[in-house]
N, C-alpha and C. Protein backbone atom coordinates (compact mmCIF):
# COMPACT_ATOMS: atom_id res chain seq x y z
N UNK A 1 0.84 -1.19 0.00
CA UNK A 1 0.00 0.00 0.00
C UNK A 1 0.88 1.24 0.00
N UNK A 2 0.31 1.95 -0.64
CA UNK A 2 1.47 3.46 -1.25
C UNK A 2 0.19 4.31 -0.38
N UNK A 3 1.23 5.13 0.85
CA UNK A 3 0.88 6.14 1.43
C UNK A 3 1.34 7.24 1.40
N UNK A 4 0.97 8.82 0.82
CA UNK A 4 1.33 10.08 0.26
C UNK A 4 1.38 10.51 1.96
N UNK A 5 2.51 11.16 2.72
CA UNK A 5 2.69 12.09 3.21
C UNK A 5 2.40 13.36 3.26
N UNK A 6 1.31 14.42 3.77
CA UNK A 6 1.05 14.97 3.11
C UNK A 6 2.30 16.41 4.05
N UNK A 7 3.45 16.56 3.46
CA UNK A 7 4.62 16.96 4.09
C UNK A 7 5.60 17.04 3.07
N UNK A 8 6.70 18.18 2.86
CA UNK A 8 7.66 18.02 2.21
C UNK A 8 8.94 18.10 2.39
N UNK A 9 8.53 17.54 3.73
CA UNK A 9 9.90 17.49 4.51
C UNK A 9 10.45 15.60 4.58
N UNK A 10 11.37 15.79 3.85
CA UNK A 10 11.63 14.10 3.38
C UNK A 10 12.41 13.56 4.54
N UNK A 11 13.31 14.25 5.78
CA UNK A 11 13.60 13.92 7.20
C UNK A 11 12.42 13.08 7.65
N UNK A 12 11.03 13.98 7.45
CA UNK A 12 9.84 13.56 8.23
C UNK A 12 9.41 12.32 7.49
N UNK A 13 9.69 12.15 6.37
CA UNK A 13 9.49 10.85 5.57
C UNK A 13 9.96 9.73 5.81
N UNK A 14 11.25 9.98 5.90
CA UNK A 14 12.18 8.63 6.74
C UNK A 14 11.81 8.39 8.31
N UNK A 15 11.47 9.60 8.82
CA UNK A 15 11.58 9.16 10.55
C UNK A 15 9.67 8.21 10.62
N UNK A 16 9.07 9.01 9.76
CA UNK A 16 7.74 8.20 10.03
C UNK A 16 7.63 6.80 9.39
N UNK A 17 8.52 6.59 8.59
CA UNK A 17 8.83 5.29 7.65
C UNK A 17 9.48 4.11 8.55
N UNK A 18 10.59 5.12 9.50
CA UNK A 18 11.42 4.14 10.55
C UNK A 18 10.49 3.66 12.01
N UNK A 19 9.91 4.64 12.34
CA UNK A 19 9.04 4.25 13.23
C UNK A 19 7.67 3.09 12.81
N UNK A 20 7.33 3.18 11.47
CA UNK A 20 6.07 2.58 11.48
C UNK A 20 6.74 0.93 10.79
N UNK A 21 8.11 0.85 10.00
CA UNK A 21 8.68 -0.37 9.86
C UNK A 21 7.91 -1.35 9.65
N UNK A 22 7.02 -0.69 8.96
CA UNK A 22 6.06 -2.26 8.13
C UNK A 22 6.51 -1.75 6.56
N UNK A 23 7.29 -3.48 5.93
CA UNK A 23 7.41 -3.03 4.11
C UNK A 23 6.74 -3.15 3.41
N UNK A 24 5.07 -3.54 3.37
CA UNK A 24 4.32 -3.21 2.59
C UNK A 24 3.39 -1.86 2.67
N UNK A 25 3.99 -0.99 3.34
CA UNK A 25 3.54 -0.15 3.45
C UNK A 25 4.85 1.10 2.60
N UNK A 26 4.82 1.41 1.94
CA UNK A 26 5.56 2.52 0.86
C UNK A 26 4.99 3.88 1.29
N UNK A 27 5.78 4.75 1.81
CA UNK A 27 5.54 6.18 1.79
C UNK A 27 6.28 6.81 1.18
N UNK A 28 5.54 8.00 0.08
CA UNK A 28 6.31 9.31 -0.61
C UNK A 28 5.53 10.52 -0.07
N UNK A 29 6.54 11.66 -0.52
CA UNK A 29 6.38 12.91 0.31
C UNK A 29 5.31 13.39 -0.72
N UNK A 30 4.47 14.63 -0.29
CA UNK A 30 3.92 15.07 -1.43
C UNK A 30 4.31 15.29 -2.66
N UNK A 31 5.29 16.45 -2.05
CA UNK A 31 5.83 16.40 -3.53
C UNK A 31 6.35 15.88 -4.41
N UNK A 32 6.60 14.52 -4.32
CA UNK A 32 7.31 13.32 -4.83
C UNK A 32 5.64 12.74 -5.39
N UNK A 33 4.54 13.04 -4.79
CA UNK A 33 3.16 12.80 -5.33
C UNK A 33 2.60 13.43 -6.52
N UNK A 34 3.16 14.22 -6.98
CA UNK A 34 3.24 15.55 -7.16
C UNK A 34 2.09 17.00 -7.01
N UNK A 35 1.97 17.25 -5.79
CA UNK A 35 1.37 18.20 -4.65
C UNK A 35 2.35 18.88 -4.86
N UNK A 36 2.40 20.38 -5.21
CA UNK A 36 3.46 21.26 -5.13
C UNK A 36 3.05 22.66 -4.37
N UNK A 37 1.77 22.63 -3.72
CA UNK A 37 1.19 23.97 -3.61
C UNK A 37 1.51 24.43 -1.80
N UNK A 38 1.20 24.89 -1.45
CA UNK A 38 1.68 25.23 -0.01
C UNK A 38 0.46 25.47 0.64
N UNK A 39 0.22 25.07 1.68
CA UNK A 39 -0.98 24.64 2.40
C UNK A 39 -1.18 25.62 3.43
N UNK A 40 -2.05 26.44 3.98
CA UNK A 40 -2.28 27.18 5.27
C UNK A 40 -3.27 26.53 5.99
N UNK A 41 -2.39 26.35 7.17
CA UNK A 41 -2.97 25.87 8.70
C UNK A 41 -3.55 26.52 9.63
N UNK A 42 -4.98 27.05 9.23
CA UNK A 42 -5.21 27.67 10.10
C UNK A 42 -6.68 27.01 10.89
N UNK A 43 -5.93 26.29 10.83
CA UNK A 43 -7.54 25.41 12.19
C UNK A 43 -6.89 26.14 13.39
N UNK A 44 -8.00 25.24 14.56
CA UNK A 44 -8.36 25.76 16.19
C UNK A 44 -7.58 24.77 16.58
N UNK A 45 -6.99 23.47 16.01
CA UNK A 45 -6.88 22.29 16.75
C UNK A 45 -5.38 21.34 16.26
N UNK A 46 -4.84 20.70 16.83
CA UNK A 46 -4.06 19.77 16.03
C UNK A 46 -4.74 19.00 14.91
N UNK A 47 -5.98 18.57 15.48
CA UNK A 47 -7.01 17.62 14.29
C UNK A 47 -7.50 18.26 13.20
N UNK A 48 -7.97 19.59 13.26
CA UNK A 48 -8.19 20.30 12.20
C UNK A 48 -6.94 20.80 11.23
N UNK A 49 -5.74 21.15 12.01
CA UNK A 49 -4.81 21.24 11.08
C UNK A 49 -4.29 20.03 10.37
N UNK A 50 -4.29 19.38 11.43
CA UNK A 50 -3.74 17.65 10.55
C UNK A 50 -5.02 17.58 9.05
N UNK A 51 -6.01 17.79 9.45
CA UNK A 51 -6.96 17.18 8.31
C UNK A 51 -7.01 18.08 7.16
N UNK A 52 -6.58 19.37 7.73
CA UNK A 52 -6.79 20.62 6.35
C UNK A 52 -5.66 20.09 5.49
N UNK A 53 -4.38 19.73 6.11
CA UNK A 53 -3.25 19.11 5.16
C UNK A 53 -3.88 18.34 4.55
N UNK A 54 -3.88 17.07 4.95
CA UNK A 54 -4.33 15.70 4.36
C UNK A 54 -5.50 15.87 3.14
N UNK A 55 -6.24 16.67 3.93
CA UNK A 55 -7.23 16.82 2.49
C UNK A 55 -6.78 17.92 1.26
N UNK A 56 -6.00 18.72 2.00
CA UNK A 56 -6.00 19.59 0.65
C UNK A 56 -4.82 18.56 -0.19
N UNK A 57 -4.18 17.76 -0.11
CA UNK A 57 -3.03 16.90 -0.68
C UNK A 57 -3.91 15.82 -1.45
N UNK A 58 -4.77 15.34 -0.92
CA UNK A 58 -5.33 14.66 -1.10
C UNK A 58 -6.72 14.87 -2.93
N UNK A 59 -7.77 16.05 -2.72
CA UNK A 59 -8.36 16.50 -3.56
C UNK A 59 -7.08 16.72 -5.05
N UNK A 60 -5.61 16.67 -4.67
CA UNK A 60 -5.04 16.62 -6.24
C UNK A 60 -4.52 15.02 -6.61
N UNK A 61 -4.37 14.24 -5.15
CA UNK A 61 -3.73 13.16 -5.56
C UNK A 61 -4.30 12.04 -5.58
N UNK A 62 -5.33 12.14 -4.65
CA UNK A 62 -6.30 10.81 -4.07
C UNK A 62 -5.54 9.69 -3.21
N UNK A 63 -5.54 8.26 -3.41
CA UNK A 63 -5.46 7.43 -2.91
C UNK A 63 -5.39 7.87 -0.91
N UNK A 64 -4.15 7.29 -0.16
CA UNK A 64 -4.57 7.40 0.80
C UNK A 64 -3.42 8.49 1.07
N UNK A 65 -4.10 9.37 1.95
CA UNK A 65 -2.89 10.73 2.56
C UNK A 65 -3.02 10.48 3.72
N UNK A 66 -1.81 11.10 4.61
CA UNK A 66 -1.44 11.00 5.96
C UNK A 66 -1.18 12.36 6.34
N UNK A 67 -1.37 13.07 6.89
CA UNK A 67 -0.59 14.20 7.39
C UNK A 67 -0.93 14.34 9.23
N UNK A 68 0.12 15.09 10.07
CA UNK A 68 0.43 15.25 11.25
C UNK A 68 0.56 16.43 11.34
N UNK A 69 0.06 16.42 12.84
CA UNK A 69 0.18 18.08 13.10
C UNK A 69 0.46 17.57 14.65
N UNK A 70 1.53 18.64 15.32
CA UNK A 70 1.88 18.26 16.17
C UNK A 70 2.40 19.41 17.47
N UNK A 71 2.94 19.30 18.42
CA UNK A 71 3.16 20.40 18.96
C UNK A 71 4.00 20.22 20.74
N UNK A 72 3.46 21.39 21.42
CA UNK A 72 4.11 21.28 23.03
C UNK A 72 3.09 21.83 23.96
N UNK A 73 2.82 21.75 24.35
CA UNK A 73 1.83 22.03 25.69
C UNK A 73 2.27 22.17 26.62
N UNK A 74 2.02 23.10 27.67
CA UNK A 74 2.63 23.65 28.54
C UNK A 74 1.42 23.99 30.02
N UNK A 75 1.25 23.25 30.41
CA UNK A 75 0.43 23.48 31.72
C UNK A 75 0.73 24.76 32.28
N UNK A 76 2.19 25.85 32.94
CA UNK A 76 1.63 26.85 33.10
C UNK A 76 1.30 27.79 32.16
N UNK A 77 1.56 27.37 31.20
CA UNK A 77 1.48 28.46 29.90
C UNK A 77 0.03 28.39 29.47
N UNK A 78 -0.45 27.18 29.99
CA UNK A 78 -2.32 27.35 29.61
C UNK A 78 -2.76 26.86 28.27
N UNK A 79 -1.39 25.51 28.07
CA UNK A 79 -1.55 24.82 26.96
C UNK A 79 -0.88 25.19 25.78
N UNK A 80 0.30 26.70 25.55
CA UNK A 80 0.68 27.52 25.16
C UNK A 80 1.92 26.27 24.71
N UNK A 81 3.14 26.70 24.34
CA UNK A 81 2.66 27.12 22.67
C UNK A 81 1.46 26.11 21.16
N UNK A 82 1.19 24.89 22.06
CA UNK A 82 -0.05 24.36 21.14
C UNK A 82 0.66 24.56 20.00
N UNK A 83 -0.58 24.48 19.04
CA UNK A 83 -0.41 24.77 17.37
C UNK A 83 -0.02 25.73 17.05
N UNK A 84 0.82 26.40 17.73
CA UNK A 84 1.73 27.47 17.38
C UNK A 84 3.08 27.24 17.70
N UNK A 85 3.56 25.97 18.13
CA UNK A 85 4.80 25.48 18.52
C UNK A 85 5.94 26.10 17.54
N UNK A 86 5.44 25.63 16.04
CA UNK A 86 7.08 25.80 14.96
C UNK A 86 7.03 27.32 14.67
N UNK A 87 6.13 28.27 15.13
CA UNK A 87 6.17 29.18 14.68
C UNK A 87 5.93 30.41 16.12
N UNK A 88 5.98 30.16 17.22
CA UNK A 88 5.30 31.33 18.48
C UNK A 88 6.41 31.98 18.92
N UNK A 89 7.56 31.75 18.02
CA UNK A 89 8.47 32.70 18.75
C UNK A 89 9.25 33.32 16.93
N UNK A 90 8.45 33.01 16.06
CA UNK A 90 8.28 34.06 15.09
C UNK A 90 9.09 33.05 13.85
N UNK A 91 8.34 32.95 12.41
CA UNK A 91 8.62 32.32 11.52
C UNK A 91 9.69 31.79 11.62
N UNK A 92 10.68 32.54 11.34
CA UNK A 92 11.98 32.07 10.82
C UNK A 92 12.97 31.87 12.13
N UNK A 93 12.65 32.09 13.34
CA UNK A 93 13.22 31.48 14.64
C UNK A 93 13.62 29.90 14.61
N UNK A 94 14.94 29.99 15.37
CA UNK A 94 15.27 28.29 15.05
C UNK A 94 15.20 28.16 16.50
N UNK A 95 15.12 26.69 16.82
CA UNK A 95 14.80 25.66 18.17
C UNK A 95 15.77 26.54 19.11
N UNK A 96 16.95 26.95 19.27
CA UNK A 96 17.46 27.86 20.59
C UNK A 96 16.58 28.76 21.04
N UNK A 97 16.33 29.62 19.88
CA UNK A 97 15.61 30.87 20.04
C UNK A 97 14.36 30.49 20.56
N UNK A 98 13.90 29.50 20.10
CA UNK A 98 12.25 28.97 20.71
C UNK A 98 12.41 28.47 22.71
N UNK A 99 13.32 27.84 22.33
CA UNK A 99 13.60 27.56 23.75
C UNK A 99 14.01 28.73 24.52
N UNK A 100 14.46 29.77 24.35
CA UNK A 100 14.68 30.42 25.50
C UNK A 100 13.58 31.59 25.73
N UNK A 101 12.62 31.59 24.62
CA UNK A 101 11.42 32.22 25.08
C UNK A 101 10.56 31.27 25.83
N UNK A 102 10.87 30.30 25.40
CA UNK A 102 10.13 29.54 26.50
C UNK A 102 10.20 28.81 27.92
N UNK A 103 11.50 29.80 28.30
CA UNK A 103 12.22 29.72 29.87
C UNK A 103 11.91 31.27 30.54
N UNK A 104 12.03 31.89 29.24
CA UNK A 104 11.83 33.53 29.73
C UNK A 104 10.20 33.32 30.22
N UNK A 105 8.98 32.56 29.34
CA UNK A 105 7.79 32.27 29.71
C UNK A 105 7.57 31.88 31.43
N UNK A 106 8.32 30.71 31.52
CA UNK A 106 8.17 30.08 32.50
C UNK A 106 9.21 30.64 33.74
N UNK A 107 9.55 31.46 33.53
CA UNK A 107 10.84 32.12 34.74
C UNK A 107 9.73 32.68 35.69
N UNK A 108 8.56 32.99 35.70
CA UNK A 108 7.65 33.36 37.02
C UNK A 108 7.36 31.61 37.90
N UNK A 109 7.44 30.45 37.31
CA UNK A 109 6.80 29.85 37.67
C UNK A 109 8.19 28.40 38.68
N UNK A 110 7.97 27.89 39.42
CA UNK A 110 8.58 27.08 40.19
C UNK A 110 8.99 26.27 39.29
N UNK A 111 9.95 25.56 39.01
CA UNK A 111 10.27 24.62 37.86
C UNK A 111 10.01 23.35 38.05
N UNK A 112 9.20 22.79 39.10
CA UNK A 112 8.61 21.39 39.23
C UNK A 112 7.18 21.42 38.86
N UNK A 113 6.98 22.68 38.44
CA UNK A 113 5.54 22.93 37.96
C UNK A 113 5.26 23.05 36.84
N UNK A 114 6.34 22.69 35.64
CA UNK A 114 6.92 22.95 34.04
C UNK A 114 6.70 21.99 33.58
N UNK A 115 4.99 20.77 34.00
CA UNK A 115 4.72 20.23 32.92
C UNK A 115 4.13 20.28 32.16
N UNK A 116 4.20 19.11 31.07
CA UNK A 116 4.06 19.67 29.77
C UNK A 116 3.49 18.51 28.86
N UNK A 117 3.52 18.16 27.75
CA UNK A 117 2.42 17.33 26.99
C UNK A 117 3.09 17.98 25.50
N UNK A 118 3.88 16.79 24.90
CA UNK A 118 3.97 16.11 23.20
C UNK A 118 2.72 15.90 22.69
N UNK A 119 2.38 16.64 21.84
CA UNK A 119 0.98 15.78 21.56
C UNK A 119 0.66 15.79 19.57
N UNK A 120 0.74 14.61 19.28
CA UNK A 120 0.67 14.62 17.59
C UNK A 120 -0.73 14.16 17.53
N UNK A 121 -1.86 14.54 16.44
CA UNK A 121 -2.93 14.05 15.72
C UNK A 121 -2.41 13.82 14.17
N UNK A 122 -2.63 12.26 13.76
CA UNK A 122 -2.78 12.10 12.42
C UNK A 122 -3.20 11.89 12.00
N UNK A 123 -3.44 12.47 10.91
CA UNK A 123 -5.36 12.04 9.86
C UNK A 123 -4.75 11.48 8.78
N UNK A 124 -5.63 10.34 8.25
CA UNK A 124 -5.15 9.75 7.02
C UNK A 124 -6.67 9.75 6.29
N UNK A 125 -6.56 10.14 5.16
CA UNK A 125 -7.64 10.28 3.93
C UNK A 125 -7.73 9.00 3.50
N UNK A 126 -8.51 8.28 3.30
CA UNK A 126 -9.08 7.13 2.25
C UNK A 126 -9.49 7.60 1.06
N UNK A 127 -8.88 6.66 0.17
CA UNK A 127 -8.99 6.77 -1.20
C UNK A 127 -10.73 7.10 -1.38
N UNK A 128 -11.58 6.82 -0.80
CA UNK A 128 -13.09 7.45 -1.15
C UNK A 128 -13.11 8.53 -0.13
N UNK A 129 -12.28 9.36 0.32
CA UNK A 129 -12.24 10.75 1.22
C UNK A 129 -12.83 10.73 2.20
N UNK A 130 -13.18 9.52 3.29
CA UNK A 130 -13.06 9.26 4.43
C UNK A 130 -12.17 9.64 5.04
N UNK A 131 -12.03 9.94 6.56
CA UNK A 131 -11.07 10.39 7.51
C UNK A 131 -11.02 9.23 8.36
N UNK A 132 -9.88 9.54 8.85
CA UNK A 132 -9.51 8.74 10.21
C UNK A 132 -8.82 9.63 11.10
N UNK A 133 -8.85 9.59 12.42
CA UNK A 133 -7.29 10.40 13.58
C UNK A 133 -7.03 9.15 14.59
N UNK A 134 -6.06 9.45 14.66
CA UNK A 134 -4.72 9.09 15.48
C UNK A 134 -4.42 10.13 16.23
N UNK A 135 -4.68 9.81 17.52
CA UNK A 135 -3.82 10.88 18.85
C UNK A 135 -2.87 10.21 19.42
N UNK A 136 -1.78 10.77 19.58
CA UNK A 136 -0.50 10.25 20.64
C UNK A 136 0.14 11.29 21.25
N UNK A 137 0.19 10.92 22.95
CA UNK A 137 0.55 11.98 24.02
C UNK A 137 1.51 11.30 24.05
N UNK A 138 2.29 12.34 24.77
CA UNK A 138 3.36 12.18 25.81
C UNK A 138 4.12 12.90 26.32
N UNK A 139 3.93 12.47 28.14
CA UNK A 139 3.74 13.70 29.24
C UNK A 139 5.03 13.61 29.67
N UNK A 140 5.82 14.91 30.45
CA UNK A 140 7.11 15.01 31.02
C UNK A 140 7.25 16.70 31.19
N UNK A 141 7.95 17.22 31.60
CA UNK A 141 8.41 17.95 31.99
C UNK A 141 9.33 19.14 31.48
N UNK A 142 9.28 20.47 31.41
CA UNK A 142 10.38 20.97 30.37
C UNK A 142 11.47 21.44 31.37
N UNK A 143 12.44 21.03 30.87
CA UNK A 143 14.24 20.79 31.59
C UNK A 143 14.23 22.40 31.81
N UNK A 144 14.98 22.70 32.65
CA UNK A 144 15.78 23.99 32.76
C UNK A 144 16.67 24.57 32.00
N UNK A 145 17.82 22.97 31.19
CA UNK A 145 18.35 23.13 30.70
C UNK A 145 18.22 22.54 29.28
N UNK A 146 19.41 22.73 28.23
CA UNK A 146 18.90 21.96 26.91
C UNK A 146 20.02 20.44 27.31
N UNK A 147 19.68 19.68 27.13
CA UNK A 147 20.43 18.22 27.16
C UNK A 147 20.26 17.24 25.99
N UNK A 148 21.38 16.91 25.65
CA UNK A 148 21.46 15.36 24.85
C UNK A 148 21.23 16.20 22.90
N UNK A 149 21.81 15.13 21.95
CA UNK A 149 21.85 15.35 20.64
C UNK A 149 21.43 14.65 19.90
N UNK A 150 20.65 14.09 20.53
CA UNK A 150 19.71 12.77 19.44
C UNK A 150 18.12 14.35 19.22
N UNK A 151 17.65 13.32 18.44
CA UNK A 151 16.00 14.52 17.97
C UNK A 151 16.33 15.70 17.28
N UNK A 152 14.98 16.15 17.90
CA UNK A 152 14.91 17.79 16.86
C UNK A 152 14.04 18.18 17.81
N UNK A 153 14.05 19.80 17.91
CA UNK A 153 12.96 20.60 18.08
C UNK A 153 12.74 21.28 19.83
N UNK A 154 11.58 20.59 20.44
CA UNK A 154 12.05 20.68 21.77
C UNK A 154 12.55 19.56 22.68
N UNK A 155 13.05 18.78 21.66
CA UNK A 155 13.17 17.57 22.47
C UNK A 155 14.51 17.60 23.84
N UNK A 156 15.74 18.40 23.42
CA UNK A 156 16.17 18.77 24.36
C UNK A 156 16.14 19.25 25.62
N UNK A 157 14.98 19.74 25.56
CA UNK A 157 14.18 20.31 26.66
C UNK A 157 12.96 20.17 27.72
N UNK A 158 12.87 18.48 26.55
CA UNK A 158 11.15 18.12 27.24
C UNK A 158 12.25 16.25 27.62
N UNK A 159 11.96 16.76 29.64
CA UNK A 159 12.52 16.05 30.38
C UNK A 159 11.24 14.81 30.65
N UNK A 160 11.44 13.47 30.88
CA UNK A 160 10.96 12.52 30.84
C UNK A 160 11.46 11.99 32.48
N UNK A 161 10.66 12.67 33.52
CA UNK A 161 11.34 12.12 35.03
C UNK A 161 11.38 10.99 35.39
N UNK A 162 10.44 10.18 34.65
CA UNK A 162 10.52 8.88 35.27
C UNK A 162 12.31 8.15 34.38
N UNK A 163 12.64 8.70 33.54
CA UNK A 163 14.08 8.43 33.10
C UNK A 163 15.13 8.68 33.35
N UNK A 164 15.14 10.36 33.75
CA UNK A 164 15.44 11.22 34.11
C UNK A 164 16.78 11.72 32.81
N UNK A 165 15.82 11.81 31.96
CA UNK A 165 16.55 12.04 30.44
C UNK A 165 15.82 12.96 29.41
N UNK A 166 16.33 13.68 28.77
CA UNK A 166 15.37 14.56 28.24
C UNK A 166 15.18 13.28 26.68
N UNK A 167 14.87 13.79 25.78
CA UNK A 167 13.84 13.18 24.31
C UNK A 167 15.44 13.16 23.76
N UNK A 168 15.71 14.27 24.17
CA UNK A 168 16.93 14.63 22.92
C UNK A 168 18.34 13.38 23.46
N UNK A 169 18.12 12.59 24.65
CA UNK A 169 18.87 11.75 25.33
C UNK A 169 18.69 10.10 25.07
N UNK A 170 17.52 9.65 24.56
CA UNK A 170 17.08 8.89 24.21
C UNK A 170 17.54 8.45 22.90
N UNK A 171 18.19 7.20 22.59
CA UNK A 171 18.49 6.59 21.46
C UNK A 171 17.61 6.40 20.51
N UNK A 172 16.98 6.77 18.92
CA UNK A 172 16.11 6.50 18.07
C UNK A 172 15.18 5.64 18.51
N UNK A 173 15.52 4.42 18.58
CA UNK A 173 14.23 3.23 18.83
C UNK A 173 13.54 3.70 20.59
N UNK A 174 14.29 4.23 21.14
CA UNK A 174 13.72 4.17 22.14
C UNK A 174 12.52 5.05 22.45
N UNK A 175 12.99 6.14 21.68
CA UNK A 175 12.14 7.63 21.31
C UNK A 175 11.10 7.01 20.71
N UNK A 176 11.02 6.59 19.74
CA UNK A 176 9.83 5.93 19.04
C UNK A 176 8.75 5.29 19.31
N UNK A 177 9.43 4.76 20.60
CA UNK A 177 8.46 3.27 21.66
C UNK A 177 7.45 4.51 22.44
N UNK A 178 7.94 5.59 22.18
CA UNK A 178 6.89 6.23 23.76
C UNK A 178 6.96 7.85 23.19
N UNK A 179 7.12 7.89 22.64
CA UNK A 179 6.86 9.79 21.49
C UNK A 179 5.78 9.37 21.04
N UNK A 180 5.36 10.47 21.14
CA UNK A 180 3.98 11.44 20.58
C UNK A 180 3.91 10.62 19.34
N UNK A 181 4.40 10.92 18.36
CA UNK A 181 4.38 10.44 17.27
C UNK A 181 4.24 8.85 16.98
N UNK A 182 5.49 8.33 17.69
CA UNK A 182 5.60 6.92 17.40
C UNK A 182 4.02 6.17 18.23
N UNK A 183 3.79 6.91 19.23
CA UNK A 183 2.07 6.25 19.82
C UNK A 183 1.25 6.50 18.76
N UNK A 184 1.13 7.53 18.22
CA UNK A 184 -0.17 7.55 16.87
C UNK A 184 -0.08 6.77 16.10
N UNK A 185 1.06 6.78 15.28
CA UNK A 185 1.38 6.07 14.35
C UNK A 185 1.27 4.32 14.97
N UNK A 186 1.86 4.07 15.94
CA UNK A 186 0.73 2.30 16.60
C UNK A 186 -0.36 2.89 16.30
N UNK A 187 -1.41 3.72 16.48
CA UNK A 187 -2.56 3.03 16.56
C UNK A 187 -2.74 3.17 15.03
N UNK A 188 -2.07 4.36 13.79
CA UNK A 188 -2.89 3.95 12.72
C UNK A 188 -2.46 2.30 12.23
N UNK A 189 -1.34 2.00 12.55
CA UNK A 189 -0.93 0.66 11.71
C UNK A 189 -1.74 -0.28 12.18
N UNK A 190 -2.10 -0.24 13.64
CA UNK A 190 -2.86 -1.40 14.07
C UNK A 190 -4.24 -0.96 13.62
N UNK A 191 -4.91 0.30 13.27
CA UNK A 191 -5.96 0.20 12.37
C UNK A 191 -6.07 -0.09 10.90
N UNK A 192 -4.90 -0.10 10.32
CA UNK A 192 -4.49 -0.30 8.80
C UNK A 192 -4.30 -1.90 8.77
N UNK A 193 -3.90 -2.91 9.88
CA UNK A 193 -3.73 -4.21 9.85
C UNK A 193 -4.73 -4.88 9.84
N UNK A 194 -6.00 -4.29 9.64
CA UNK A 194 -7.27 -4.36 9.42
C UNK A 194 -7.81 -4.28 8.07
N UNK A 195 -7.06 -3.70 7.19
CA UNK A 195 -7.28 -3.75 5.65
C UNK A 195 -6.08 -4.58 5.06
N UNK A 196 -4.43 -4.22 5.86
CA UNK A 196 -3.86 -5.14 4.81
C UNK A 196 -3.25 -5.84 6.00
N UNK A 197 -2.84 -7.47 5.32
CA UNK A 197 -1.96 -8.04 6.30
C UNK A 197 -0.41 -7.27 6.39
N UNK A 198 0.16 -7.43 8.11
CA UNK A 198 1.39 -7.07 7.98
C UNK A 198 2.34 -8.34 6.76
């Protein structure tokens, strides 16, 4: 089964390809679909943005699309930065810069009180334009400091106490077993093992 990404970020192609490690399952990026147009995300929700992708990728390409929307949550921040994660500390800001507005955020607040919530929704389109979602959490804490060089994003920063290791400390497979991501993605495959055998 050939699944369109609806993403043109081909990093994100391989890491969702390595995590989901079933070979009858084939993923290409959109634009490798050929989807070339640029999509605006402006839902209320992870689920609404996940699905505005997927479908707008989808109405040029058909068969089945996948797209993710994903983010950081922040209990004192009041759920902050949400679906504004890759972008709340301003377009073209890279992951340092994000992180230290988001210590400057939290500098009123006690730092055992800095938890926080990974949270991905993924919608996959059926070839007759049915939907599906996939939610995957995962809860921990944001570090004081940045630690470890595995990941991307905030993973340096989003501490896991019961490990006592941040995301960015965690070896690939291990990240996968218990990230945001790698939990959604179980449940779509174990709903997809329902149409095709592994």
């Amino acid at each position: 089964m050939q699944i369109i990404l609806a993403t043109a970020n081909e990093d994100k192609v391989r890491e969702i390809e390595e995590i989901i490690g079933r070979r009858d399952l084939h993923l290409v990026s959109m634009r490798q679909a050929g989807f070339t147009d640029d999509i605006e995300e402006n839902g209320d929700s992870f689920a609404a943005n996940a699905l505005i992708k997927a479908r707008a990728v989808h109405q040029i390409t058909g068969g089945y699309v996948l797209a993710d929307d994903s983010g950081l949550a922040i209990d004192p921040l009041d759920g902050a930065p949400g679906i504004y994660s890759a972008r709340f500390a301003g377009i073209d800001a890279d992951y340092p810069t994000k992180i230290n507005k988001l210590h400057d955020l939290l500098a009123p607040f006690p730092p055992e009180t800095w938890t926080a919530r990974f949270i991905c929704v993924m919608a996959l389109i059926l070839p007759d334009g049915r939907s599906e979602l996939f939610e995957g959490i995962c809860r921990g804490r944001i570090a004081q400091s940045a630690r470890g060089r595995n990941g991307f994003g905030y993973d340096p920063v989003f501490l896991l106490p019961e490990r006592g290791q941040t995301m960015a400390e965690l070896d690939p497979a291990e990240k996968h077993a218990i990230s945001h991501r790698g939990r959604a993605l179980k449940k779509l495959t174990d709903w997809l093992s329902g149409l095709t055998p592994e």
